[in-house]
Protein backbone atom coordinates (compact mmCIF):
# COMPACT_ATOMS: atom_id res chain seq x y z
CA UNK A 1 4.17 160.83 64.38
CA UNK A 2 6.16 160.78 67.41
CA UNK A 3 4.03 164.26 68.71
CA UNK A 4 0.72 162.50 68.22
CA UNK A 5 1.78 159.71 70.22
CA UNK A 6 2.85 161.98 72.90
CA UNK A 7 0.22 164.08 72.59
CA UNK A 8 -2.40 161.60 73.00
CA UNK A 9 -0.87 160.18 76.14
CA UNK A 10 -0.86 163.28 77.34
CA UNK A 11 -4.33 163.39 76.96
CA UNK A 12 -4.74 160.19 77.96
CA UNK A 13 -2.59 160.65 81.43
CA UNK A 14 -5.10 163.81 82.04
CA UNK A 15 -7.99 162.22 81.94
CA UNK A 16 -7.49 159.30 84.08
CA UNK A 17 -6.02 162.38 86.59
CA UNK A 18 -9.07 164.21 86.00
CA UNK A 19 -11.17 161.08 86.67
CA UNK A 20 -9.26 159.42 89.95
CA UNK A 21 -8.51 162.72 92.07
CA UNK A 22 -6.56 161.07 95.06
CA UNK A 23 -8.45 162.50 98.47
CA UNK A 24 -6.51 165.19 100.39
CA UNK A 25 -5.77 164.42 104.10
CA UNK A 26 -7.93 166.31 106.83
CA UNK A 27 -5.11 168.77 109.35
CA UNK A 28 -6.61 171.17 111.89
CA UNK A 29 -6.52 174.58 110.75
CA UNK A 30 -3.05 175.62 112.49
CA UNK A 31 -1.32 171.78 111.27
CA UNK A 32 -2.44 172.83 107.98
CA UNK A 33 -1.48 176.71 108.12
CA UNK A 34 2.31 175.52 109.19
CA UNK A 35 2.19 173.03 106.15
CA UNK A 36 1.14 175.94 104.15
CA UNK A 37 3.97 178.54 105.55
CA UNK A 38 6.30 175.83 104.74
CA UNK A 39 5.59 175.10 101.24
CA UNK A 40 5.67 178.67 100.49
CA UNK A 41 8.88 177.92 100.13
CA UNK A 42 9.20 175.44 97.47
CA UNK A 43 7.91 175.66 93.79
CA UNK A 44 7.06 172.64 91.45
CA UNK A 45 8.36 173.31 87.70
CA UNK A 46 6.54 171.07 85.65
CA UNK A 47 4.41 170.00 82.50
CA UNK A 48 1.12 169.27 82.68
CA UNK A 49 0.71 166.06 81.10
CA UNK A 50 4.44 164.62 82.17
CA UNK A 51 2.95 161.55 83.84
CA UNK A 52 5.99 161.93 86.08
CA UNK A 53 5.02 165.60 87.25
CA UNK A 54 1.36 163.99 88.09
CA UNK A 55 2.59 161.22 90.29
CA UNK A 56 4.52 164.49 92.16
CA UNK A 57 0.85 166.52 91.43
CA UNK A 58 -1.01 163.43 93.27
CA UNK A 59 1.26 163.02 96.06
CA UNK A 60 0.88 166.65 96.54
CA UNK A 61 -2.77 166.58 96.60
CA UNK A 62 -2.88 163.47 98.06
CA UNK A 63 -1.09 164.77 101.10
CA UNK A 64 -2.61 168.62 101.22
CA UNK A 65 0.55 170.14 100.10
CA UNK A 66 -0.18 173.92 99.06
CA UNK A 67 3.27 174.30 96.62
CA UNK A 68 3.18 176.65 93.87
CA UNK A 69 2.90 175.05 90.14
CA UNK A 70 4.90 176.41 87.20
CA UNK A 71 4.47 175.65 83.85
CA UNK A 72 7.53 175.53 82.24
CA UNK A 73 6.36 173.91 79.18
CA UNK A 74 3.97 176.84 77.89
CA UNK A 75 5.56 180.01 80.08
CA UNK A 76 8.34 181.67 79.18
CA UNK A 77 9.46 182.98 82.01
CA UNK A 78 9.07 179.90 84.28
CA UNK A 79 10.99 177.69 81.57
CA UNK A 80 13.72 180.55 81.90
CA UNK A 81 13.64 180.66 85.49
CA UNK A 82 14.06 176.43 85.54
CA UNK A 83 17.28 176.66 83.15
CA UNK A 84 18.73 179.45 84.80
CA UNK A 85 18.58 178.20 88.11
CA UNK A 86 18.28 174.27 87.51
CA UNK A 87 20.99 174.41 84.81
CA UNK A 88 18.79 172.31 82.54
CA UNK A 89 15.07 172.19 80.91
CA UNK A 90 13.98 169.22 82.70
CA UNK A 91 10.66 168.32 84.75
CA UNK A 92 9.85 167.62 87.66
CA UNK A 93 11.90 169.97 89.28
CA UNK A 94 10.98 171.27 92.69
CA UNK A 95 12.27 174.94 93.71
CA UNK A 96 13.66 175.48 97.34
CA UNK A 97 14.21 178.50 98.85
CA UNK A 98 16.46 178.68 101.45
CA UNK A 99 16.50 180.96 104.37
CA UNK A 100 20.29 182.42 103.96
CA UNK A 101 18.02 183.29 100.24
CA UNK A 102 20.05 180.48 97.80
CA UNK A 103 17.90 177.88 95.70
CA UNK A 104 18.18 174.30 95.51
CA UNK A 105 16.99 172.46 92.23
CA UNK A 106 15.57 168.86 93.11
CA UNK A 107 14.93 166.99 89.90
CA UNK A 108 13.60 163.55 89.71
CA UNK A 109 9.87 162.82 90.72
CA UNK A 110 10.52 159.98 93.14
CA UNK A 111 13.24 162.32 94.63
CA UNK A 112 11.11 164.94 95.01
CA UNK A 113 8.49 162.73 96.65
CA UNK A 114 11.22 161.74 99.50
CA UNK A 115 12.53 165.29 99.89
CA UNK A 116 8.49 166.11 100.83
CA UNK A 117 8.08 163.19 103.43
CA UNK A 118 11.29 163.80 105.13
CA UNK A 119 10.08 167.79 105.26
CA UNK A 120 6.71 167.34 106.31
CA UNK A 121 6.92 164.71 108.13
CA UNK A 122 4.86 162.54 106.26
CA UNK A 123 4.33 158.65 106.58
CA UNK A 124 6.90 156.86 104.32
């Protein structure tokens, strides 16, 4: 019983994504290409109907933010990548690759969402 429920606010949660995108800010082409080189970087683990991985999906959007999505509900290796690394099987969790080539886990969508505006330099 408990699935169903889930499922269908899943399906729910999708639809109501699928029918309110949020509009992507306008850069100029080099302002967006920097964004771009800098989210290269970073890596969303996430499920797709985990209403808390599409408020971190819309702010993404919302704000033109190129990051990498991985499923780590229905991929193998990206749920064994996120338990490896993050130490637990938990979504959001945003990826960040450091330049000395260590990761940092982020968990926690309104985390993640404050992690991206102090990065990016986006209003608060």
């Amino acid at each position: 019983m408990l699935k169903l429920i889930r499922w269908s606010l899943g399906r729910v949660i999708l639809t109501l994504d699928f029918l309110t995108p949020p509009h992507p800010v306008k850069r100029e082409p080099e302002d967006q290409k920097k964004m771009d080189d800098k989210a290269s970087q970073l890596s969303l683990y996430q499920f797709r109907a985990c209403p808390f991985c599409v408020k971190v999906r819309r702010f993404m959007q919302r704000n033109a933010l190129q990051i990498e999505l991985r499923n780590a509900k229905d991929h193998g290796i990206h749920k064994d990548e996120l338990i490896r690394g993050g130490k637990r099987h938990k979504v959001p969790c945003l990826r960040i690759e450091n330049k000395e080539g260590s990761d940092e886990w982020l968990y926690e969508s309104s985390a993640i969402i404050d992690y991206l505006k102090r990065e990016f330099s986006l209003p608060q």
